[in-house]
PDB file of N, CA and C in Angstrom:
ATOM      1  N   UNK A   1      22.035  23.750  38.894  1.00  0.00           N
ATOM      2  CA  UNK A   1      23.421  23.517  39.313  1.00  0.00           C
ATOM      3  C   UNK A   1      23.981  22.233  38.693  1.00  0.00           C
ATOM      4  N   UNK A   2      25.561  22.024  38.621  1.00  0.00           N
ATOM      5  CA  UNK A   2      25.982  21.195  38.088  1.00  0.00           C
ATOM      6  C   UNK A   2      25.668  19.953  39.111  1.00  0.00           C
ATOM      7  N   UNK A   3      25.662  19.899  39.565  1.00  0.00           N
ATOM      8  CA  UNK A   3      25.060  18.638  41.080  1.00  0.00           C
ATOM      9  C   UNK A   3      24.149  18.183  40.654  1.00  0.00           C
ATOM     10  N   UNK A   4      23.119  18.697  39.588  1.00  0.00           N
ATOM     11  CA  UNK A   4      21.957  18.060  38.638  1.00  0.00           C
ATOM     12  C   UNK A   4      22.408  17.280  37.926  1.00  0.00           C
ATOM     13  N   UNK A   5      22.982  17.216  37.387  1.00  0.00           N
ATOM     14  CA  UNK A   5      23.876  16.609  36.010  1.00  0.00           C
ATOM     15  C   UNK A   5      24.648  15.015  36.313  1.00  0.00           C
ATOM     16  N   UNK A   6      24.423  14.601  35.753  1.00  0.00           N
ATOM     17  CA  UNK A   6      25.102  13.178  35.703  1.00  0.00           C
ATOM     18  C   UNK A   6      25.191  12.780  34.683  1.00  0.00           C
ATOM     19  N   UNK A   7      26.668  12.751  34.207  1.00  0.00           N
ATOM     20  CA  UNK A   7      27.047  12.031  32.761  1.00  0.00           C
ATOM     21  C   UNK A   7      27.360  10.943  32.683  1.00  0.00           C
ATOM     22  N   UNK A   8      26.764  10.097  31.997  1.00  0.00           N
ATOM     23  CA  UNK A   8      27.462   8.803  31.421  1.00  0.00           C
ATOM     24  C   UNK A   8      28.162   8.495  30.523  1.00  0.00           C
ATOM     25  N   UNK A   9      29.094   8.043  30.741  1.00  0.00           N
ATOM     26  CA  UNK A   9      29.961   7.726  29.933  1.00  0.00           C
ATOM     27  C   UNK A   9      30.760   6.042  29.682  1.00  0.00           C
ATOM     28  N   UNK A  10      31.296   5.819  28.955  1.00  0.00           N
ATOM     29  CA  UNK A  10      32.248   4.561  28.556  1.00  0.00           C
ATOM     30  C   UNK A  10      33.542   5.038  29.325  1.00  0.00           C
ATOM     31  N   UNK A  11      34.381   3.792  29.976  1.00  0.00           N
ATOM     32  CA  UNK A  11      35.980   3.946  30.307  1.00  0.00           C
ATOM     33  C   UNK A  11      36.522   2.886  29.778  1.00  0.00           C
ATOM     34  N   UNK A  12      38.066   3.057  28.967  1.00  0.00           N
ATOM     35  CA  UNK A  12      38.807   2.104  28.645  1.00  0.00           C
ATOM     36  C   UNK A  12      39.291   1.425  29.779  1.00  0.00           C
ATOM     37  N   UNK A  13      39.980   2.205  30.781  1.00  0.00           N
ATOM     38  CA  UNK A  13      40.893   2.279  32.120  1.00  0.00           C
ATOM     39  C   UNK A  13      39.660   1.119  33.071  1.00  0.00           C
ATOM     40  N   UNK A  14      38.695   0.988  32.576  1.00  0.00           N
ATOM     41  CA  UNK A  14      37.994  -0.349  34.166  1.00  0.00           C
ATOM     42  C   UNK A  14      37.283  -1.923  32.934  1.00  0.00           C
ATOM     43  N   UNK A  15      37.553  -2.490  33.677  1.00  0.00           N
ATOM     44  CA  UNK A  15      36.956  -4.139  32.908  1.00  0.00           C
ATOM     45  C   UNK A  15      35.865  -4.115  32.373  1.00  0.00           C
ATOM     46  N   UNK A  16      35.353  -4.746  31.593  1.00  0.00           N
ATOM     47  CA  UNK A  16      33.795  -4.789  30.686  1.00  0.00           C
ATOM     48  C   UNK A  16      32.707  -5.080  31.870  1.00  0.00           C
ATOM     49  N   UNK A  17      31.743  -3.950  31.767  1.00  0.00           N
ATOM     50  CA  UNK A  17      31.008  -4.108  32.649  1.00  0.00           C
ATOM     51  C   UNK A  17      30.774  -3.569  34.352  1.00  0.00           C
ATOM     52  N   UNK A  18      31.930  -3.181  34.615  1.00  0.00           N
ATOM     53  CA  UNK A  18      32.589  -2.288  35.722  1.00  0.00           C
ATOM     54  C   UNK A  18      32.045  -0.906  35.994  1.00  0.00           C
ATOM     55  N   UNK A  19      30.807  -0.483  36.422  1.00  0.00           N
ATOM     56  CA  UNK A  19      30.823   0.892  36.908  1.00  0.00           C
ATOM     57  C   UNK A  19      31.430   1.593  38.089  1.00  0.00           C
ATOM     58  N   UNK A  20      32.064   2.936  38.107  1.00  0.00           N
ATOM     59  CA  UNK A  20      32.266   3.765  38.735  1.00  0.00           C
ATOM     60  C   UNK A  20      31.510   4.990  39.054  1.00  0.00           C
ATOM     61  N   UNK A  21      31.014   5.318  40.116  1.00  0.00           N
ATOM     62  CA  UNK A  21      30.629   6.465  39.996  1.00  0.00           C
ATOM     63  C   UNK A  21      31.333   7.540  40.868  1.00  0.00           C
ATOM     64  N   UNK A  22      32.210   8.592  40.315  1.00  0.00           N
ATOM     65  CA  UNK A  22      32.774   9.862  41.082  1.00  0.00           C
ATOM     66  C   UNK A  22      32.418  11.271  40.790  1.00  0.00           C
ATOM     67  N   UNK A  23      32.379  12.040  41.850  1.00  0.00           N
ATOM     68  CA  UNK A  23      31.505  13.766  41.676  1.00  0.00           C
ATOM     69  C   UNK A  23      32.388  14.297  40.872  1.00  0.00           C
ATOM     70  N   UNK A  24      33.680  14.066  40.643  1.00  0.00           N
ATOM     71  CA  UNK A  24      34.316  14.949  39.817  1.00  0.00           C
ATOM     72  C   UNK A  24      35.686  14.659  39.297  1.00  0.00           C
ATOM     73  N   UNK A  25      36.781  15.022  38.664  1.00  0.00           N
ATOM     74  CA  UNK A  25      37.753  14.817  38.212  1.00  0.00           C
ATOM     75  C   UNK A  25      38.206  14.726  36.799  1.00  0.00           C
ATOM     76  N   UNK A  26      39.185  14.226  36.162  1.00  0.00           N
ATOM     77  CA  UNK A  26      39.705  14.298  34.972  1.00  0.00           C
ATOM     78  C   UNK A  26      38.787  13.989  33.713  1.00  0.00           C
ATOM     79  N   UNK A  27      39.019  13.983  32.518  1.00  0.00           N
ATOM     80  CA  UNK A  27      38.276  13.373  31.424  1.00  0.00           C
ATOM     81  C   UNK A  27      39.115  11.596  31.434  1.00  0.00           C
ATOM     82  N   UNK A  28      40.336  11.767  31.751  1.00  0.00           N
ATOM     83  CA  UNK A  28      41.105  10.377  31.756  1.00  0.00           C
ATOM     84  C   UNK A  28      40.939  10.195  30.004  1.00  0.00           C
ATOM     85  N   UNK A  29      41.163  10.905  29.311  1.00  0.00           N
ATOM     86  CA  UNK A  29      40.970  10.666  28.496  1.00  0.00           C
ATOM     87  C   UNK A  29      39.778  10.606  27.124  1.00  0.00           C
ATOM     88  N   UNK A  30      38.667  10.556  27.805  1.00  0.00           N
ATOM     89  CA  UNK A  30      37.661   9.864  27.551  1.00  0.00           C
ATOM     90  C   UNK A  30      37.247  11.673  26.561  1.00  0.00           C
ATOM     91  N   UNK A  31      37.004  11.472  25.073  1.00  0.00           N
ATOM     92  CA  UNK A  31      37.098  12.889  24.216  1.00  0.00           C
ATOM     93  C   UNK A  31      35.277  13.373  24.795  1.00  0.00           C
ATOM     94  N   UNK A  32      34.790  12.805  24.360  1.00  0.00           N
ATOM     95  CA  UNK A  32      33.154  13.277  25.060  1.00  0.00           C
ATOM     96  C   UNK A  32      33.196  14.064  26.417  1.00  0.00           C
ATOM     97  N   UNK A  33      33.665  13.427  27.072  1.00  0.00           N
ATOM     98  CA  UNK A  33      33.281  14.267  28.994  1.00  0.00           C
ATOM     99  C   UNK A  33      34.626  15.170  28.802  1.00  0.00           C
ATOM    100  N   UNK A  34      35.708  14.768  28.499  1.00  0.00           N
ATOM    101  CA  UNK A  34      36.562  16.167  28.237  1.00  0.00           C
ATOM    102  C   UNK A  34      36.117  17.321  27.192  1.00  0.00           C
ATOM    103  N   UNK A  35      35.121  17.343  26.648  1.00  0.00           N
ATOM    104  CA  UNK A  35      34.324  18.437  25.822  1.00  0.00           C
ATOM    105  C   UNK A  35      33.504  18.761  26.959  1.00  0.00           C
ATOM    106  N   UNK A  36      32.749  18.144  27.523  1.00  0.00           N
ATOM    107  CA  UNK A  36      31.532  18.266  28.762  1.00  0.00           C
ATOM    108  C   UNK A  36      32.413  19.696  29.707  1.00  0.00           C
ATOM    109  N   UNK A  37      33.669  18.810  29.990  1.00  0.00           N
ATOM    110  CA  UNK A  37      34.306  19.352  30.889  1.00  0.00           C
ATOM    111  C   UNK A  37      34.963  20.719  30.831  1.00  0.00           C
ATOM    112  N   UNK A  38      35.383  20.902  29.353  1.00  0.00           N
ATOM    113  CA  UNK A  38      35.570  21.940  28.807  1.00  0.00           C
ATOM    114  C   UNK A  38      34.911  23.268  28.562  1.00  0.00           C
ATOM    115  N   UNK A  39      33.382  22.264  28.153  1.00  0.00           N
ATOM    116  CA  UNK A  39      32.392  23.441  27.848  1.00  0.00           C
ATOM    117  C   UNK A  39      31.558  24.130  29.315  1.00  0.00           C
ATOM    118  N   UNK A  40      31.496  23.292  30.089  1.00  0.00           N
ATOM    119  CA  UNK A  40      31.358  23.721  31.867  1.00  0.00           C
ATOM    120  C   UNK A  40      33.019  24.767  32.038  1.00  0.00           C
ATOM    121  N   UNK A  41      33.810  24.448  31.751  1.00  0.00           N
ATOM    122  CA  UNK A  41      34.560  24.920  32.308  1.00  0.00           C
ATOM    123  C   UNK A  41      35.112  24.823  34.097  1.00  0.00           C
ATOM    124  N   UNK A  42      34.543  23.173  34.098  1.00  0.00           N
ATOM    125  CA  UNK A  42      35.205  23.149  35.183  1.00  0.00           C
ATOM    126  C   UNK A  42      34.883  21.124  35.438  1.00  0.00           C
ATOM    127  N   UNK A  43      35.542  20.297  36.921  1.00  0.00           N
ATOM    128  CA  UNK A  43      36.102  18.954  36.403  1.00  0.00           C
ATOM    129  C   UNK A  43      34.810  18.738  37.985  1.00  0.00           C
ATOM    130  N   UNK A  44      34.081  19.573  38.303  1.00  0.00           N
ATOM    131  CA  UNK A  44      33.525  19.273  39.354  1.00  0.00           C
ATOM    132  C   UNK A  44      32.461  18.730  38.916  1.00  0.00           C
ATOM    133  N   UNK A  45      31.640  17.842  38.189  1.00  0.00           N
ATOM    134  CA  UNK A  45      31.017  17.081  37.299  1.00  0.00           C
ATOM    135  C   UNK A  45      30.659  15.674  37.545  1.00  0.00           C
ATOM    136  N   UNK A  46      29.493  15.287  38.151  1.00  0.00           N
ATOM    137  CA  UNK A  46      29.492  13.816  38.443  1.00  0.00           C
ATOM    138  C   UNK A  46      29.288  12.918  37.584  1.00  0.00           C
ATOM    139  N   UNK A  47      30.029  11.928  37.943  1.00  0.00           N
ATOM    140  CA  UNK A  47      29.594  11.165  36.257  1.00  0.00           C
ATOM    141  C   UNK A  47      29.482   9.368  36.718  1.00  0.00           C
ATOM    142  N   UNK A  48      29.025   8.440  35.823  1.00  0.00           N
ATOM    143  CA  UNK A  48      29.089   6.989  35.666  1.00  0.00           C
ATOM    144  C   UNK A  48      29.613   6.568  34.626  1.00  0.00           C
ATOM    145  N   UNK A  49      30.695   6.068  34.655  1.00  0.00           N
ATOM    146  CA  UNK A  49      31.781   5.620  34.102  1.00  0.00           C
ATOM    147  C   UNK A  49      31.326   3.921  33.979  1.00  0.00           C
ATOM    148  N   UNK A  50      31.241   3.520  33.142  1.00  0.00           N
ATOM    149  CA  UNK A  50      30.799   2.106  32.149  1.00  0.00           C
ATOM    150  C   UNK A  50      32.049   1.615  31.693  1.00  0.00           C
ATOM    151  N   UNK A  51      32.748   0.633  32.188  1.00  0.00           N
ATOM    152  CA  UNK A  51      33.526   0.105  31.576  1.00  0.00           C
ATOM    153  C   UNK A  51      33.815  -1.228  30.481  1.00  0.00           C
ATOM    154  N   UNK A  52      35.123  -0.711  29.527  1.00  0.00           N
ATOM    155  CA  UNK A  52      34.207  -1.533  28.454  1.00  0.00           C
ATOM    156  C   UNK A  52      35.806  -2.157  27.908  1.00  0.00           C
ATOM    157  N   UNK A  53      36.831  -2.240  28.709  1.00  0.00           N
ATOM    158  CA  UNK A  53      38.240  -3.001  28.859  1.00  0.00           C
ATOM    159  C   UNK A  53      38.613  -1.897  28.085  1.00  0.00           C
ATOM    160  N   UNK A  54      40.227  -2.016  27.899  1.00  0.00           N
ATOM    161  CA  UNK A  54      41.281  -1.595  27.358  1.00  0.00           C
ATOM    162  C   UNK A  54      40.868  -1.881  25.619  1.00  0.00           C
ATOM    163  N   UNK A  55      41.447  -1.078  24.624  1.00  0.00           N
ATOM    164  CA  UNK A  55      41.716  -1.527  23.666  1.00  0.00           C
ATOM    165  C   UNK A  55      42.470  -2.682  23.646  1.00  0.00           C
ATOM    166  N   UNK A  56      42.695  -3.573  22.493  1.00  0.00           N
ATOM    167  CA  UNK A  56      43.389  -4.471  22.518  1.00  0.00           C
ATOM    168  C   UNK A  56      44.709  -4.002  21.460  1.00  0.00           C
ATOM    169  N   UNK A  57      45.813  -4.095  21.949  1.00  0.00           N
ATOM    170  CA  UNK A  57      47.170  -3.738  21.135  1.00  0.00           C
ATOM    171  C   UNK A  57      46.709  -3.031  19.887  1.00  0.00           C
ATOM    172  N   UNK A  58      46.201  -4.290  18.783  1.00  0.00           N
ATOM    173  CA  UNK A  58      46.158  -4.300  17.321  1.00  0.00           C
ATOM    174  C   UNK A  58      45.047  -3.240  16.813  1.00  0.00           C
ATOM    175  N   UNK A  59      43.896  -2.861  17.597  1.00  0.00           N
ATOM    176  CA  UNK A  59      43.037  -2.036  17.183  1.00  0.00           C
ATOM    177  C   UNK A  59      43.187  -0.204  17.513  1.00  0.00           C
ATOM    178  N   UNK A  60      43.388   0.014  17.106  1.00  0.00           N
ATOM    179  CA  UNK A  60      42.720   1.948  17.074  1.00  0.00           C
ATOM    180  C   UNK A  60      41.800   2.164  17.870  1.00  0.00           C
ATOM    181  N   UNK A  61      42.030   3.057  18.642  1.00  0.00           N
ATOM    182  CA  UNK A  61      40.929   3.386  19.931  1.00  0.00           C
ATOM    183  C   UNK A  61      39.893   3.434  19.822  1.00  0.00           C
ATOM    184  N   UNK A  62      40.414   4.582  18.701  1.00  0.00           N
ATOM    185  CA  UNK A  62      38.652   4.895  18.299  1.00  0.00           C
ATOM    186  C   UNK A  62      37.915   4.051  17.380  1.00  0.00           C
ATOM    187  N   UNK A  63      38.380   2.742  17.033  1.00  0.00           N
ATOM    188  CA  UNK A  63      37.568   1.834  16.020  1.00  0.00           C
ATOM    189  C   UNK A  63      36.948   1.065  17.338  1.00  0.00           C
ATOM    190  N   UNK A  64      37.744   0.904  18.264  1.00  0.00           N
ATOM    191  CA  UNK A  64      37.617  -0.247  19.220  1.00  0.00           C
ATOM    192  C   UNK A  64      36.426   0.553  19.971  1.00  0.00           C
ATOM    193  N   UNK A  65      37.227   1.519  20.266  1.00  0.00           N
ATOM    194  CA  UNK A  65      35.637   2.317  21.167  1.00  0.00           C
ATOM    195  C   UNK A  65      33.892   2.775  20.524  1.00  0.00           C
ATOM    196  N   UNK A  66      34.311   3.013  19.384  1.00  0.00           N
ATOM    197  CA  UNK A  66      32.819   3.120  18.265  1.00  0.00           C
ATOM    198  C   UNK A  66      32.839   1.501  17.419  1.00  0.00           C
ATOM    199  N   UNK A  67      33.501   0.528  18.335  1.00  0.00           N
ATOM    200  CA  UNK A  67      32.829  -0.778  17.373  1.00  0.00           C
ATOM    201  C   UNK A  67      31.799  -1.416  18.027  1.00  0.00           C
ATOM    202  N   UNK A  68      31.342  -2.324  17.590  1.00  0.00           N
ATOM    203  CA  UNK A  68      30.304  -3.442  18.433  1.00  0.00           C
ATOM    204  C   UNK A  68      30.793  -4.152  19.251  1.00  0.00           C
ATOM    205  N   UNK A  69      30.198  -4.349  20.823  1.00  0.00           N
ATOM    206  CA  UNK A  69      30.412  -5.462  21.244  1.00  0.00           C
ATOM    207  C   UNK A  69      30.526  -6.753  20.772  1.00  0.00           C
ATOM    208  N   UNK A  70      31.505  -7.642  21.158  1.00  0.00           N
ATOM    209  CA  UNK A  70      31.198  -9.295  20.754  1.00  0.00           C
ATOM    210  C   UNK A  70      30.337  -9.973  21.557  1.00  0.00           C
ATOM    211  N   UNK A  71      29.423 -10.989  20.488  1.00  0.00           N
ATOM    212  CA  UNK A  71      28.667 -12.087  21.179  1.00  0.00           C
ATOM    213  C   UNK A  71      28.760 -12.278  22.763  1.00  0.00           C
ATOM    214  N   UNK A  72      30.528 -12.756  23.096  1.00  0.00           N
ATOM    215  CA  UNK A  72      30.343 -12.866  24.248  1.00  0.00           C
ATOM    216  C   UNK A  72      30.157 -11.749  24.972  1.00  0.00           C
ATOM    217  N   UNK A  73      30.362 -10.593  24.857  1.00  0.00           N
ATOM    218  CA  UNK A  73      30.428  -9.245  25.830  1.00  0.00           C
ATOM    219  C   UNK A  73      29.067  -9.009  25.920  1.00  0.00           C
ATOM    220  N   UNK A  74      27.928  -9.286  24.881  1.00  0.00           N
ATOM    221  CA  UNK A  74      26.709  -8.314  24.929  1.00  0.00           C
ATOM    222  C   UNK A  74      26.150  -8.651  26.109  1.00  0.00           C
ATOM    223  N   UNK A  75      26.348 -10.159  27.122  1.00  0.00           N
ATOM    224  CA  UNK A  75      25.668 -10.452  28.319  1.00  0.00           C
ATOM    225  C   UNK A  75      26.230  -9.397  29.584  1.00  0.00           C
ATOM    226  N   UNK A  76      27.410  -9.434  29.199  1.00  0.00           N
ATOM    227  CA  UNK A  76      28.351  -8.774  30.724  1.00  0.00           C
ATOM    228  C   UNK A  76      27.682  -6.926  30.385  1.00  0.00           C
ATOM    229  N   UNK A  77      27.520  -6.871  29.056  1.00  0.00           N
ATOM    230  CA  UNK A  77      27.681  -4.954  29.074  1.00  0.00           C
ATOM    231  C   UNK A  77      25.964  -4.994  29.434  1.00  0.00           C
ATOM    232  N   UNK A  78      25.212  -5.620  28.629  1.00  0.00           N
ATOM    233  CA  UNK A  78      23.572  -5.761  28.983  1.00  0.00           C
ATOM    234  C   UNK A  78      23.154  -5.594  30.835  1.00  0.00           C
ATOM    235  N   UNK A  79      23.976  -6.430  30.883  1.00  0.00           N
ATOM    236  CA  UNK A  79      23.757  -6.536  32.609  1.00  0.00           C
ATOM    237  C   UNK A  79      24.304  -5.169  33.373  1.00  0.00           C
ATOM    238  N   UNK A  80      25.326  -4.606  32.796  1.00  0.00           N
ATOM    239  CA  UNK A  80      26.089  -3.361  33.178  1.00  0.00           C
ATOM    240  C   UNK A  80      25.223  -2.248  32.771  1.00  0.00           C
ATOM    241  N   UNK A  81      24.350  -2.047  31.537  1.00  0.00           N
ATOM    242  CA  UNK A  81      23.425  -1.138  31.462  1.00  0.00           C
ATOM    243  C   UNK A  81      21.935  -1.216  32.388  1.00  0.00           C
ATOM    244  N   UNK A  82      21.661  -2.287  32.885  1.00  0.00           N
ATOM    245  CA  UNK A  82      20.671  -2.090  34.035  1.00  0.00           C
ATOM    246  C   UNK A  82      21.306  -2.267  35.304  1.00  0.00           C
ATOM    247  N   UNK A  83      22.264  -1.738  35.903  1.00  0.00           N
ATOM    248  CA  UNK A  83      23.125  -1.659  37.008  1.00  0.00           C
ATOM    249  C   UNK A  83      23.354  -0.598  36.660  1.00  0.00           C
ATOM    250  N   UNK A  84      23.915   0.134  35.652  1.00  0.00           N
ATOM    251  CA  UNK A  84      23.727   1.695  35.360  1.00  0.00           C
ATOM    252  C   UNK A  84      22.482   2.583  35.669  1.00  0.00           C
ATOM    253  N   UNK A  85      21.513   1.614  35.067  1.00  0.00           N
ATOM    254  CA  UNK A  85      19.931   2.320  35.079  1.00  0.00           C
ATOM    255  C   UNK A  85      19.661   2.231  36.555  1.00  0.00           C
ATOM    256  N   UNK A  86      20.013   1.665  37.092  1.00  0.00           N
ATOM    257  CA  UNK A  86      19.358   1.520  38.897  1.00  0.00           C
ATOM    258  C   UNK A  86      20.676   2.128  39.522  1.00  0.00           C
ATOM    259  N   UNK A  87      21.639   2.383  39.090  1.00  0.00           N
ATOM    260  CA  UNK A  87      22.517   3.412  40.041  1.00  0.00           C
ATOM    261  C   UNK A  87      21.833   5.046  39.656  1.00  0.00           C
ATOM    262  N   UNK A  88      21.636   5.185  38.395  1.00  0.00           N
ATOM    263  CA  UNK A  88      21.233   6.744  37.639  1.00  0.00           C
ATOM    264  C   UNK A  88      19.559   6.635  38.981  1.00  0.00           C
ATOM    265  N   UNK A  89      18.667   5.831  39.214  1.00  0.00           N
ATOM    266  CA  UNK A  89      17.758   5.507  39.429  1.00  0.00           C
ATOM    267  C   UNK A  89      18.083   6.189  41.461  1.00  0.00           C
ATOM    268  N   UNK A  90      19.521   5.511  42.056  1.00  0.00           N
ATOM    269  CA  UNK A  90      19.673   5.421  43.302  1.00  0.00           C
ATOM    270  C   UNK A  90      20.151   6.930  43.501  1.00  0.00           C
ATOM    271  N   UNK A  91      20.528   7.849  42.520  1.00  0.00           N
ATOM    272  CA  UNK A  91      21.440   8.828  42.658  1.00  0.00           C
ATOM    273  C   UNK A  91      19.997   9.951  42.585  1.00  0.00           C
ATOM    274  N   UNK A  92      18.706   9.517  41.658  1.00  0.00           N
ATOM    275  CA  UNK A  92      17.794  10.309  41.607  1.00  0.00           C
ATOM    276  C   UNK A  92      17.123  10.260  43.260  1.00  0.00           C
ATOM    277  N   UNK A  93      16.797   9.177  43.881  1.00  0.00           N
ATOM    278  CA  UNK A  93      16.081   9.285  44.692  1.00  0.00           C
ATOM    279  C   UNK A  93      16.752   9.845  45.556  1.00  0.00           C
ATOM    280  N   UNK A  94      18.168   9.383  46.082  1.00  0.00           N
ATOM    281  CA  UNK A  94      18.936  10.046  47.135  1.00  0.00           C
ATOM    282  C   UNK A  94      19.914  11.092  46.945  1.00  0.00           C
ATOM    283  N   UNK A  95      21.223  10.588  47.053  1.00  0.00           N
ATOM    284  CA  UNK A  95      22.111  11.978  46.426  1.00  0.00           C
ATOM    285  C   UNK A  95      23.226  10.829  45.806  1.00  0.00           C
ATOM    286  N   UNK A  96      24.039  12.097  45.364  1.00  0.00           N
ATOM    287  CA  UNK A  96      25.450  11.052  44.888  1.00  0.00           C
ATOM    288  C   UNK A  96      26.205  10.677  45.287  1.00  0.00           C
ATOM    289  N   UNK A  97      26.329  10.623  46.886  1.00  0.00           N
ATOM    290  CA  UNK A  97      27.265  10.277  48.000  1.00  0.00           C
ATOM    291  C   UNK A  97      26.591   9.233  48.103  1.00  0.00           C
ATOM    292  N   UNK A  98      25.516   8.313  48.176  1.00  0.00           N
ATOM    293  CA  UNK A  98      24.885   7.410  48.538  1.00  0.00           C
ATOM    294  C   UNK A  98      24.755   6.560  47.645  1.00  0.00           C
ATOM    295  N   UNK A  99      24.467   7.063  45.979  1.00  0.00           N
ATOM    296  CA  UNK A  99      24.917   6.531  45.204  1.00  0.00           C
ATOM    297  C   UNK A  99      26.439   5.745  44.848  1.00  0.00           C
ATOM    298  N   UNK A 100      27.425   6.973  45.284  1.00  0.00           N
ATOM    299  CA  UNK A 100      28.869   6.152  45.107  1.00  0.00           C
ATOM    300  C   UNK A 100      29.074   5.181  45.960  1.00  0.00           C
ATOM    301  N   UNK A 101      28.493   5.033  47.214  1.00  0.00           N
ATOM    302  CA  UNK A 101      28.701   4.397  48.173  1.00  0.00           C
ATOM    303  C   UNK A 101      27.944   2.728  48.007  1.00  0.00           C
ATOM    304  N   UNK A 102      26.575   2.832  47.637  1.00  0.00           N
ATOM    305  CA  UNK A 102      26.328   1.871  46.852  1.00  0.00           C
ATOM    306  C   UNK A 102      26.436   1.123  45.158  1.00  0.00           C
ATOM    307  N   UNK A 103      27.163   1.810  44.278  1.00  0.00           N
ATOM    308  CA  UNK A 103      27.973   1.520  43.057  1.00  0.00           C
ATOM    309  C   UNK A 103      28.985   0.850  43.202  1.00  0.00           C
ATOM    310  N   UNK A 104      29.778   1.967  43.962  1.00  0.00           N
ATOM    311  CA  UNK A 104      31.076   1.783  43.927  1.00  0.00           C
ATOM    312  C   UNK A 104      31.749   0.516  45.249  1.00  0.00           C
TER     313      UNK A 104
END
C-alpha cells in the first residue's frame, strides 16, 4: 500500500533546513513528486519535505535547485539530513501520525 511509501523530497516554499512531514497533498510544484504523483495516480502520498529557501530573484529554479549548497548552508542542510534520517527512522518504528506530530 501507498502508506508504505515515504518520499523525500526538497521544498523551495520552507527555510533551509526546515522539515515537513504531510500524508498527502499537492506536488506545490516540486517536478519529481508531481511525476510520483502522477504515476500513482493519486496526491494521497506521504512525504518529507526538506527545505532548502526560495530561489533567489537572479537565479533559474532549476540551476538554483540542482546547484550546490554554500559553505555557509552545508552546516544548517547537514544537520537537516540527520533530522530527516531520525524522522524517516520515527515514521518506521511508529506510524506517520506520530511522526508528523513529532517533525512537525
Amino acid at each position: 500500500p501507498l502508506s508504505d511509501l515515504l518520499v523525500i523530497c526538497d521544498d523551495l516554499s520552507l527555510p533551509l533546513g526546515k522539515l515537513r512531514v504531510r500524508s498527502k497533498g499537492s506536488a506545490g510544484g516540486q517536478k519529481g513528486l508531481n511525476h510520483i504523483l502522477q504515476v500513482f495516480g493519486t496526491q494521497e502520498i506521504p512525504r518529507l519535505r526538506i527545505g532548502i529557501d526560495p530561489a533567489p530573484p537572479q537565479w533559474e529554479t532549476a540551476d538554483y535547485v540542482l546547484g550546490r549548497f554554500r559553505n555557509d548552508e552545508k552546516p544548517v542542510i547537514g544537520q537537516a539530513i540527520q533530522e530527516a534520517a531520525n524522522a524517516v527512522r520515527t515514521w518506521c518504528e511508529h506510524d506517520l501520525n506520530y511522526c508528523m506530530n513529532h517533525v512537525n
